[in-house]
N, C-alpha and C. Protein backbone atom coordinates (compact mmCIF):
# COMPACT_ATOMS: atom_id res chain seq x y z
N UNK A 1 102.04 87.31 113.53
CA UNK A 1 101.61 87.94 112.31
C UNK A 1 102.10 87.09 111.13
N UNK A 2 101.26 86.53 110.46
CA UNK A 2 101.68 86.00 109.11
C UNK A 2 103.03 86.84 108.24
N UNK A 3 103.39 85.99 107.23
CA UNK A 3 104.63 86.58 106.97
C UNK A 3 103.95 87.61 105.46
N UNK A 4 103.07 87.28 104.87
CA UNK A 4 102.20 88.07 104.19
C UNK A 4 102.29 89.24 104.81
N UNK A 5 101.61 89.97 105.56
CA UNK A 5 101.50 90.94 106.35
C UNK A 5 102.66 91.57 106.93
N UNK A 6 103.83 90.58 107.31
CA UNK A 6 105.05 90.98 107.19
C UNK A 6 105.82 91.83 106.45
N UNK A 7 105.74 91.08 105.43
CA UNK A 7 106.00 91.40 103.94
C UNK A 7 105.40 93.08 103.63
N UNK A 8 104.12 93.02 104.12
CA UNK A 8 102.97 94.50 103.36
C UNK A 8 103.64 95.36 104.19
N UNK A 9 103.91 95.15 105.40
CA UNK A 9 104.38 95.93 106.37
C UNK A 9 105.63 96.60 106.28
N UNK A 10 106.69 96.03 105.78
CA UNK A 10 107.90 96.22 105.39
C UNK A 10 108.01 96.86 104.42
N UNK A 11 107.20 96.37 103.12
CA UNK A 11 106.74 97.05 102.09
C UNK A 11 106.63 98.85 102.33
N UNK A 12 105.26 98.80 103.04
CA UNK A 12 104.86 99.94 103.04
C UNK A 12 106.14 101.03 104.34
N UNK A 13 106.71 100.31 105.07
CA UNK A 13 107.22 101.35 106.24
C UNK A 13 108.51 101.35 105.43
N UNK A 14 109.16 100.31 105.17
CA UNK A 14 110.64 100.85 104.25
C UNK A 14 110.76 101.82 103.13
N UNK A 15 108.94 101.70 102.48
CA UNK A 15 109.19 102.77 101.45
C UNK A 15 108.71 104.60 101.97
N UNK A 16 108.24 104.31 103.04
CA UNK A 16 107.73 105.31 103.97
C UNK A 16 109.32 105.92 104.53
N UNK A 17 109.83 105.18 104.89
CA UNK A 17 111.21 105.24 106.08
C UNK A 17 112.34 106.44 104.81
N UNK A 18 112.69 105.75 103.67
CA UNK A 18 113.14 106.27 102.58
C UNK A 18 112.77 106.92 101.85
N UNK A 19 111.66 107.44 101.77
CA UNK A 19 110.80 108.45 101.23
C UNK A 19 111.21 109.50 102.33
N UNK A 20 111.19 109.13 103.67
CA UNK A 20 110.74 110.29 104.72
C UNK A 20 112.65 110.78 104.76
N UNK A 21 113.71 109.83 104.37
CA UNK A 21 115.20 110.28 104.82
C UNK A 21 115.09 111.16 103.40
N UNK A 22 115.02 110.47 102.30
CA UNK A 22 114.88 111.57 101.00
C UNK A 22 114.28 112.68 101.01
N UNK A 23 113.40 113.31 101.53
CA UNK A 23 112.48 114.30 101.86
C UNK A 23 113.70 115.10 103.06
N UNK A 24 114.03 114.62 103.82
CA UNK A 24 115.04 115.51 104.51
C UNK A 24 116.16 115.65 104.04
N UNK A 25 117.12 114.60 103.44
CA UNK A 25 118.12 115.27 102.39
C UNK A 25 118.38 116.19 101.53
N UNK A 26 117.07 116.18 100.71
CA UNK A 26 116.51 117.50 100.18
C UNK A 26 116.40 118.96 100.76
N UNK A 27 115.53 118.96 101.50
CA UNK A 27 115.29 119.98 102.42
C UNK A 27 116.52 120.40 102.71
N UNK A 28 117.67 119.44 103.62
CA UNK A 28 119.29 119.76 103.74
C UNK A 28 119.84 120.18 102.89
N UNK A 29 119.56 120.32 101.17
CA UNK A 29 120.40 120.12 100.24
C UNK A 29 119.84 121.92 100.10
N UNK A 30 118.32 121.53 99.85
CA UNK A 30 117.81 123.39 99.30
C UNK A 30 117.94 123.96 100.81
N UNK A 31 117.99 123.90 101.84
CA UNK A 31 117.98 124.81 102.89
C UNK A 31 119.35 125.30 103.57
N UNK A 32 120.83 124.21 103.19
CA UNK A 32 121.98 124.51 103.88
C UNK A 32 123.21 124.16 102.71
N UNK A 33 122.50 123.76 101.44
CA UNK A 33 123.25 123.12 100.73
C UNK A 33 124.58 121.90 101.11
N UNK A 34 123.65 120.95 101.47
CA UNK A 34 124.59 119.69 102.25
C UNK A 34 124.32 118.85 100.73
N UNK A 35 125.08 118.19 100.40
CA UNK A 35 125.51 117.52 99.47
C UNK A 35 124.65 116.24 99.65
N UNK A 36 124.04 115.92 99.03
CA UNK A 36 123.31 114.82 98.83
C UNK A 36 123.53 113.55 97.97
N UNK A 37 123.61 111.85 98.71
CA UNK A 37 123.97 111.10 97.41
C UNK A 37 123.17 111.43 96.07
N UNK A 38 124.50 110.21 95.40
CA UNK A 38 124.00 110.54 94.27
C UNK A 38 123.99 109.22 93.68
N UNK A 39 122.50 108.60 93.76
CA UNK A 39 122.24 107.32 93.15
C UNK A 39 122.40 106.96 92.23
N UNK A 40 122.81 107.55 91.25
CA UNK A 40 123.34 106.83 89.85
C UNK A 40 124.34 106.31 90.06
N UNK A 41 125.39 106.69 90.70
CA UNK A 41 126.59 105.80 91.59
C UNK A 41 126.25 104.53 91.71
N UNK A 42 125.26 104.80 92.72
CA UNK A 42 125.02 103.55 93.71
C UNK A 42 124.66 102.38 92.55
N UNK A 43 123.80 102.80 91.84
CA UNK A 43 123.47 102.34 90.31
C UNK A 43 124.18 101.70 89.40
N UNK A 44 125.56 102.64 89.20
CA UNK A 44 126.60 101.84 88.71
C UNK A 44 127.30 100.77 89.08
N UNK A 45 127.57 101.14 90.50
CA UNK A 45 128.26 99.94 90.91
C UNK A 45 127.47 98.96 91.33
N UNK A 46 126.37 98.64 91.38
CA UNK A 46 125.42 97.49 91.27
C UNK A 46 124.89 97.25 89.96
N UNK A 47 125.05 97.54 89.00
CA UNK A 47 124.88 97.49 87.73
C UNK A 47 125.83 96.72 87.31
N UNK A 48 127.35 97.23 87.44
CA UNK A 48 128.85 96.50 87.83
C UNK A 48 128.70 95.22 87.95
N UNK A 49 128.02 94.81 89.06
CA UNK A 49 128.31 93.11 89.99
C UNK A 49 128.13 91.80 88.56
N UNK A 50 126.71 92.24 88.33
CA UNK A 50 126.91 90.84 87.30
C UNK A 50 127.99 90.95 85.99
N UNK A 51 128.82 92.05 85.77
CA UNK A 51 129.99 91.73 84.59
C UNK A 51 131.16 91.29 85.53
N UNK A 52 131.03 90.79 86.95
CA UNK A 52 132.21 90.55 88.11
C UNK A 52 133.27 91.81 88.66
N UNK A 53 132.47 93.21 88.13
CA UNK A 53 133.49 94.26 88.73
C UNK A 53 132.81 94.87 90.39
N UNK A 54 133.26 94.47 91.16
CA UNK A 54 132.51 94.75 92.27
C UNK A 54 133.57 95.62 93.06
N UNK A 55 134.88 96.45 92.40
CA UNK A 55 135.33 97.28 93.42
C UNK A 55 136.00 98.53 91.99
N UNK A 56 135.75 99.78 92.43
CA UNK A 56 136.29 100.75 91.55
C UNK A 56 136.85 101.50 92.42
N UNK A 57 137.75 102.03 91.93
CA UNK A 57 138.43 103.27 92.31
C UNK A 57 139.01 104.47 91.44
N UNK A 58 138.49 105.32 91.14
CA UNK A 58 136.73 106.05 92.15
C UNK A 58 135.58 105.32 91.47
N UNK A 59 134.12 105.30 92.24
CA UNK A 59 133.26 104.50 91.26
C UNK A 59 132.84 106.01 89.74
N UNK A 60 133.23 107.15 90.24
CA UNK A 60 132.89 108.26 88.94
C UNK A 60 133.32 108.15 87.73
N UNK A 61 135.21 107.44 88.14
CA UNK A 61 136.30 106.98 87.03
C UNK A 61 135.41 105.91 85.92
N UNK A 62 134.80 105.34 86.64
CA UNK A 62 134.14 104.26 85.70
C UNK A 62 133.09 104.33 84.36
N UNK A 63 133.21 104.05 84.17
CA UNK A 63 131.91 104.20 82.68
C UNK A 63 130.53 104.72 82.86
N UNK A 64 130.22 105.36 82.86
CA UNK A 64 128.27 105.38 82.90
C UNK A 64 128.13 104.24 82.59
N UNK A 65 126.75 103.29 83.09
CA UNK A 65 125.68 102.43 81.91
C UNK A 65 124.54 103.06 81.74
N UNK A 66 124.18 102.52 80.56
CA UNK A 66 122.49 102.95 80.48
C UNK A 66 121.56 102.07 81.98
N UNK A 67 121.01 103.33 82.54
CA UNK A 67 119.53 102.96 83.15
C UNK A 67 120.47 102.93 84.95
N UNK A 68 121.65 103.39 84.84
CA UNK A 68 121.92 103.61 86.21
C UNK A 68 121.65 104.10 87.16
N UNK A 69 121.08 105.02 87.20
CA UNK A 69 119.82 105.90 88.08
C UNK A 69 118.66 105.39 88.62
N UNK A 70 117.91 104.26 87.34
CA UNK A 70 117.02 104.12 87.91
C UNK A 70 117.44 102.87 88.59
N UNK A 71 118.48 102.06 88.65
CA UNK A 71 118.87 101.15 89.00
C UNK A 71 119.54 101.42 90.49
N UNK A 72 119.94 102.63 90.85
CA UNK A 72 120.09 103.32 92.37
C UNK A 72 119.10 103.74 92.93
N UNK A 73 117.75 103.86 92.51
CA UNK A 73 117.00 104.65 93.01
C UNK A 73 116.35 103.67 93.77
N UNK A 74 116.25 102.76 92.55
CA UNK A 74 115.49 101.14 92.70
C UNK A 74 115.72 100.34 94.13
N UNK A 75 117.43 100.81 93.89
CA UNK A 75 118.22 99.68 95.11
C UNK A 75 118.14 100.59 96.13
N UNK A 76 118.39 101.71 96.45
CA UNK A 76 117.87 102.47 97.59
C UNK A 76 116.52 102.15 98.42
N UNK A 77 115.20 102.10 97.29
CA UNK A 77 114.03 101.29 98.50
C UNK A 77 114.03 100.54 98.59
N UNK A 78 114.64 99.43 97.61
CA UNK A 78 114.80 97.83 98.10
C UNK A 78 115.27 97.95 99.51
N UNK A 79 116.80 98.48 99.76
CA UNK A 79 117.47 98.46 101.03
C UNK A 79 116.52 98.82 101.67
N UNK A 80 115.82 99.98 101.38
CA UNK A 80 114.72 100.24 102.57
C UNK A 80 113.77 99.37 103.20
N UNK A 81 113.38 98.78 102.30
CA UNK A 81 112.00 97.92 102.39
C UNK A 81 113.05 96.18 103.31
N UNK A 82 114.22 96.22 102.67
CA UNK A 82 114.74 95.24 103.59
C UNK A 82 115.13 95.48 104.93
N UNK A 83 115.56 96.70 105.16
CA UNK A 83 115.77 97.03 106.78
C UNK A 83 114.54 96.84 107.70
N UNK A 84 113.05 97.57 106.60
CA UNK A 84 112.14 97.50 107.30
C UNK A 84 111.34 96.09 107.48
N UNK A 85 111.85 94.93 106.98
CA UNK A 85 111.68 93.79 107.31
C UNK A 85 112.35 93.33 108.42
N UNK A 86 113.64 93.68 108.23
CA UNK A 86 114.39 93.13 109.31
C UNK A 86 114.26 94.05 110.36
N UNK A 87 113.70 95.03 110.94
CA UNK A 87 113.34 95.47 112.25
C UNK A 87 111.91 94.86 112.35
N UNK A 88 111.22 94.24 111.72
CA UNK A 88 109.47 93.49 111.95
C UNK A 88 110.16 92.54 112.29
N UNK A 89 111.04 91.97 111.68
CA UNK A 89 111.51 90.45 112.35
C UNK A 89 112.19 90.49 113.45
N UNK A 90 112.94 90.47 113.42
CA UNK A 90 113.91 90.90 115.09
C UNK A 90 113.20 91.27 116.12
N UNK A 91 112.43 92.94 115.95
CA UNK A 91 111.80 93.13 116.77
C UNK A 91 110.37 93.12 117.16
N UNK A 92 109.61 92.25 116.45
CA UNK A 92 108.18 92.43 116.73
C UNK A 92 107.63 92.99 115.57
N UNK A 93 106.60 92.23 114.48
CA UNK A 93 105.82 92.94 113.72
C UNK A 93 104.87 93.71 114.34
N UNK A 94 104.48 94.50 113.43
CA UNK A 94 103.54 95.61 113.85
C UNK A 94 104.29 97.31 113.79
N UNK A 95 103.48 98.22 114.97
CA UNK A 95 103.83 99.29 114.52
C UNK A 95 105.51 99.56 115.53
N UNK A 96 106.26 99.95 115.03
CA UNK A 96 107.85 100.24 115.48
C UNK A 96 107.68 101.03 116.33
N UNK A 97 108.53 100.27 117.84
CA UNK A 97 108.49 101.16 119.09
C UNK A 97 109.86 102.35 118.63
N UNK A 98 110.20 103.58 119.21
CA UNK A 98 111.23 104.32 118.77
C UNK A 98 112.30 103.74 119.09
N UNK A 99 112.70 103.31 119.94
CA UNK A 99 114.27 102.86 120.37
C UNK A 99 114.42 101.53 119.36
N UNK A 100 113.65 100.75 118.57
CA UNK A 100 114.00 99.76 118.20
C UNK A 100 114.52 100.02 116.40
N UNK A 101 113.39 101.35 116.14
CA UNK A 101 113.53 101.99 114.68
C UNK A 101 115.07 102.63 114.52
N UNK A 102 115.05 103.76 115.87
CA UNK A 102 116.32 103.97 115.68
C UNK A 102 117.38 103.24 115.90
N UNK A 103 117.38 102.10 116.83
CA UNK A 103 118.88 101.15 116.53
C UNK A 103 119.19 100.65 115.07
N UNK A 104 117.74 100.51 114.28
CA UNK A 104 117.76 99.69 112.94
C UNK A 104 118.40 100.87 112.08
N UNK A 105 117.70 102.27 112.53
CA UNK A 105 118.31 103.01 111.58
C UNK A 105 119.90 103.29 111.38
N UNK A 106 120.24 103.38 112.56
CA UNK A 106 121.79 103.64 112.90
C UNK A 106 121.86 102.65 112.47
N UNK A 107 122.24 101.80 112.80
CA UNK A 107 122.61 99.84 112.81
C UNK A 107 122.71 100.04 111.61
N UNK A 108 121.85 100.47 110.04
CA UNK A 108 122.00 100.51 108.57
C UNK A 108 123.29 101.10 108.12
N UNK A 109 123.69 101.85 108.99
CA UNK A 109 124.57 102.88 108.34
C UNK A 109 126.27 101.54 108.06
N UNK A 110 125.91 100.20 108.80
CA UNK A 110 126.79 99.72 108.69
C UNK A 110 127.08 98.97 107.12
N UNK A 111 125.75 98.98 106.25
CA UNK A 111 126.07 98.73 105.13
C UNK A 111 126.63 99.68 104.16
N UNK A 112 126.24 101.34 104.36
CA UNK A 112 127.63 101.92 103.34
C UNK A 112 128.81 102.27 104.09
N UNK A 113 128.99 101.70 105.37
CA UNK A 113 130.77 101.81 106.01
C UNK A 113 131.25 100.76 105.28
N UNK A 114 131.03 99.66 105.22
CA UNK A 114 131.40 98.41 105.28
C UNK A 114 131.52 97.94 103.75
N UNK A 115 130.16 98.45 103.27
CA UNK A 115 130.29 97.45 101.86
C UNK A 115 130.28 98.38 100.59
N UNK A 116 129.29 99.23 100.68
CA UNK A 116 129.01 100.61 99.45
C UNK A 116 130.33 101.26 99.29
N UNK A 117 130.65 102.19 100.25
CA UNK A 117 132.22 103.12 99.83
C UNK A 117 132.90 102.43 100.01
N UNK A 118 133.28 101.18 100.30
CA UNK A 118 134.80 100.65 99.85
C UNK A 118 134.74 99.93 98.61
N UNK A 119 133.62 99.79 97.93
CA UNK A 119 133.10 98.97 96.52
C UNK A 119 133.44 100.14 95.63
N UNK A 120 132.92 101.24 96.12
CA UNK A 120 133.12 102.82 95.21
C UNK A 120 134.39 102.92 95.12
N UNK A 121 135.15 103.05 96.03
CA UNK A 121 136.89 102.98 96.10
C UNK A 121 136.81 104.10 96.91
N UNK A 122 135.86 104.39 97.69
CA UNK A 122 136.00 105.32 98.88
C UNK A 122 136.96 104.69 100.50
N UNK A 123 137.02 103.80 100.32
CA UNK A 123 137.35 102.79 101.92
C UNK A 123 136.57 102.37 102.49
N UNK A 124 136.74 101.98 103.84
CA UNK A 124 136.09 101.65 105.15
C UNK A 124 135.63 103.04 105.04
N UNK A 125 134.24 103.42 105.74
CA UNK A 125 133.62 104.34 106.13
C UNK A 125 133.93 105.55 105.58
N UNK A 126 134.05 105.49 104.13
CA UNK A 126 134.91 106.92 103.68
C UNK A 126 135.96 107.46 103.69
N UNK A 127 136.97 106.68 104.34
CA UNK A 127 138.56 106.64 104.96
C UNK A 127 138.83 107.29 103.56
N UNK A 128 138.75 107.07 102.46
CA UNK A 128 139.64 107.72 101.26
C UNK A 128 138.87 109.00 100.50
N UNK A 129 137.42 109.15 101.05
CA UNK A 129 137.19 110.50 100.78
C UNK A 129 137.78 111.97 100.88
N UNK A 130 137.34 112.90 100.35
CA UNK A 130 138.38 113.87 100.20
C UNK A 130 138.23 114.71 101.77
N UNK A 131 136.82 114.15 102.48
CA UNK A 131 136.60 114.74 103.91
C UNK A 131 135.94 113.66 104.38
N UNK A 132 137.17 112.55 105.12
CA UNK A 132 136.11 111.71 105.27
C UNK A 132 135.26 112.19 106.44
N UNK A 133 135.85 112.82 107.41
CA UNK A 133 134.60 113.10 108.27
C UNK A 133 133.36 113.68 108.30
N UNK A 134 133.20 114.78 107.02
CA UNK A 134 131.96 114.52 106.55
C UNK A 134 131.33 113.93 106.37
N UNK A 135 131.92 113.12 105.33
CA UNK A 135 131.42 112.01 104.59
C UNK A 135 131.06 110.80 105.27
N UNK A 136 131.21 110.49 106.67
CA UNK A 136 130.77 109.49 107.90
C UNK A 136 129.54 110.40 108.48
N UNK A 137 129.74 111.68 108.73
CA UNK A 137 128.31 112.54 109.54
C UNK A 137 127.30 112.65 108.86
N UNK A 138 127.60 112.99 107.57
CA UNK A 138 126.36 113.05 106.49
C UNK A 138 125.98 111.47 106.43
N UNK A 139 126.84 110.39 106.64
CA UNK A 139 125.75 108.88 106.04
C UNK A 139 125.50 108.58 107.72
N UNK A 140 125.93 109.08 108.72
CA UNK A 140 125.37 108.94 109.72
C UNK A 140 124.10 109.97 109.69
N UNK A 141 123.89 110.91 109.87
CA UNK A 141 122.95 111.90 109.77
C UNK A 141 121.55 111.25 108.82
N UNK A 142 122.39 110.74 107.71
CA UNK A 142 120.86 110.37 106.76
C UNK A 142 120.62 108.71 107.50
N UNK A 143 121.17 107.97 107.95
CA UNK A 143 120.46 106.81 108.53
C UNK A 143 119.89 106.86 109.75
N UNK A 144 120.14 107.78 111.00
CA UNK A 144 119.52 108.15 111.35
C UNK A 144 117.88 108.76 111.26
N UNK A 145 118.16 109.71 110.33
CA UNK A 145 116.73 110.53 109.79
C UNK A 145 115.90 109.09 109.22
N UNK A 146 116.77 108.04 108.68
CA UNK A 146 116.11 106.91 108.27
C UNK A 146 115.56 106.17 109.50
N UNK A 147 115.71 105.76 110.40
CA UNK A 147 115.56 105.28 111.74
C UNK A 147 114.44 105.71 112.39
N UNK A 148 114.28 107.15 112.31
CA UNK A 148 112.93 108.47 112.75
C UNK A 148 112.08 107.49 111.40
N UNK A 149 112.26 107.88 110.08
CA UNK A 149 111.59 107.16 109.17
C UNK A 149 110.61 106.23 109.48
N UNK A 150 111.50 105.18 110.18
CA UNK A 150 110.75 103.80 110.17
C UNK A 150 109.92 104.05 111.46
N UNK A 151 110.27 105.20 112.40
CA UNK A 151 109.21 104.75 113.21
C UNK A 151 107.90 105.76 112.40
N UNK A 152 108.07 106.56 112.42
CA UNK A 152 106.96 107.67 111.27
C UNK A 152 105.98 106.55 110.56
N UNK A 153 106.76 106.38 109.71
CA UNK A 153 106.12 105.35 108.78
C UNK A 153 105.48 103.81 109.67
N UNK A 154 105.91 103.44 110.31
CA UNK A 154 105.54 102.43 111.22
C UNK A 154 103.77 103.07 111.92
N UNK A 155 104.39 104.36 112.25
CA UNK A 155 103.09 104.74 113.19
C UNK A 155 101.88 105.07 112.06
N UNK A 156 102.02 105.76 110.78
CA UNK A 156 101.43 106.01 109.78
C UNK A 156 100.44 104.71 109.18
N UNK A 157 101.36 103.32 108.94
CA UNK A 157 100.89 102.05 108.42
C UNK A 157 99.94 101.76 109.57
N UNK A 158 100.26 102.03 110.92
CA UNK A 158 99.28 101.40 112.09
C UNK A 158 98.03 101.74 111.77
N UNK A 159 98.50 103.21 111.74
CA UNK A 159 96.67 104.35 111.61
C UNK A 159 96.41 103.84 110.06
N UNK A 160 96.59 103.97 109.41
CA UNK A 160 96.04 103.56 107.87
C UNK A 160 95.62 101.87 107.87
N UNK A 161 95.90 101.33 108.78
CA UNK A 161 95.52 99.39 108.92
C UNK A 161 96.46 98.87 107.90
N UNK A 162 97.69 99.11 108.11
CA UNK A 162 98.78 98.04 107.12
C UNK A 162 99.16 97.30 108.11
N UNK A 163 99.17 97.22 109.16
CA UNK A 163 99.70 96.78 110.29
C UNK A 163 98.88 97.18 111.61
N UNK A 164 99.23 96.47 112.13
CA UNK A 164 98.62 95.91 113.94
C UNK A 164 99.79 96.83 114.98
């Protein structure tokens, strides 16, 4: 598959994949009241990087900027649309078999253990949250539902002709 098509593919299933975990966060949030991120965060502290502040503790302690929200919301489908490249590449463009969506989805969750909450001044995997074991089930729980995502959206782009 050309990398064009690559590209449309990723496009369309990462923003499908993150559309479809946001749509269940929600639902979690109005149906059980589970706490849902909160991308203006995510916003800030990527907003952060180019003045060279790339670690806060807490990222809330920190300043607002203008346009941080949309600057989390932004970087949320980017990530999406990049995972969903990198499961077309790795595993085969076209439409996402399930076992390969969900390793990608899980497999994601290693970028807010690793790099997001310890940038926030949360730790490794939430280690300094006020529960971190929530706070690991809920970003496990939503990359998962992201994982279902990509294959949803994978099977959706097939039937609509974004993909083979």
């Amino acid at each position: 598959m050309p990398m064009r098509d690559t590209l449309l593919g990723a496009i369309v299933i990462g923003m499908g994949a993150t559309a479809f975990m946001d749509l269940v966060a929600w639902t979690r949030k109005q149906v059980f009241g589970t706490p849902s991120a909160d991308y203006a965060l995510v916003g800030r502290w990527i907003a952060y990087m180019p003045r060279g502040r790339f670690l806060h503790r807490p990222i809330a302690a920190s300043p607002c900027l203008h346009g941080e929200r949309a600057v989390g919301w932004s970087t949320h489908y980017l990530i999406g649309i990049a995972f969903a490249f990198l499961l077309l590449t790795i595993f085969g463009a076209g439409q996402p078999a399930v076992l390969p969506a969900l390793i990608t989805g899980i497999g994601s969750v290693a970028a807010p253990f690793l790099l997001m909450q310890p940038g926030m001044g949360l730790g490794i995997a939430a280690c300094r949250a006020p529960k971190p074991n929530a706070a690991r089930l809920r970003s496990l729980a939503a990359h998962l539902t992201f994982g279902i995502g990509l294959y949803l959206a994978g099977w959706a782009a097939n039937r609509l002709g974004f993909i083979n």
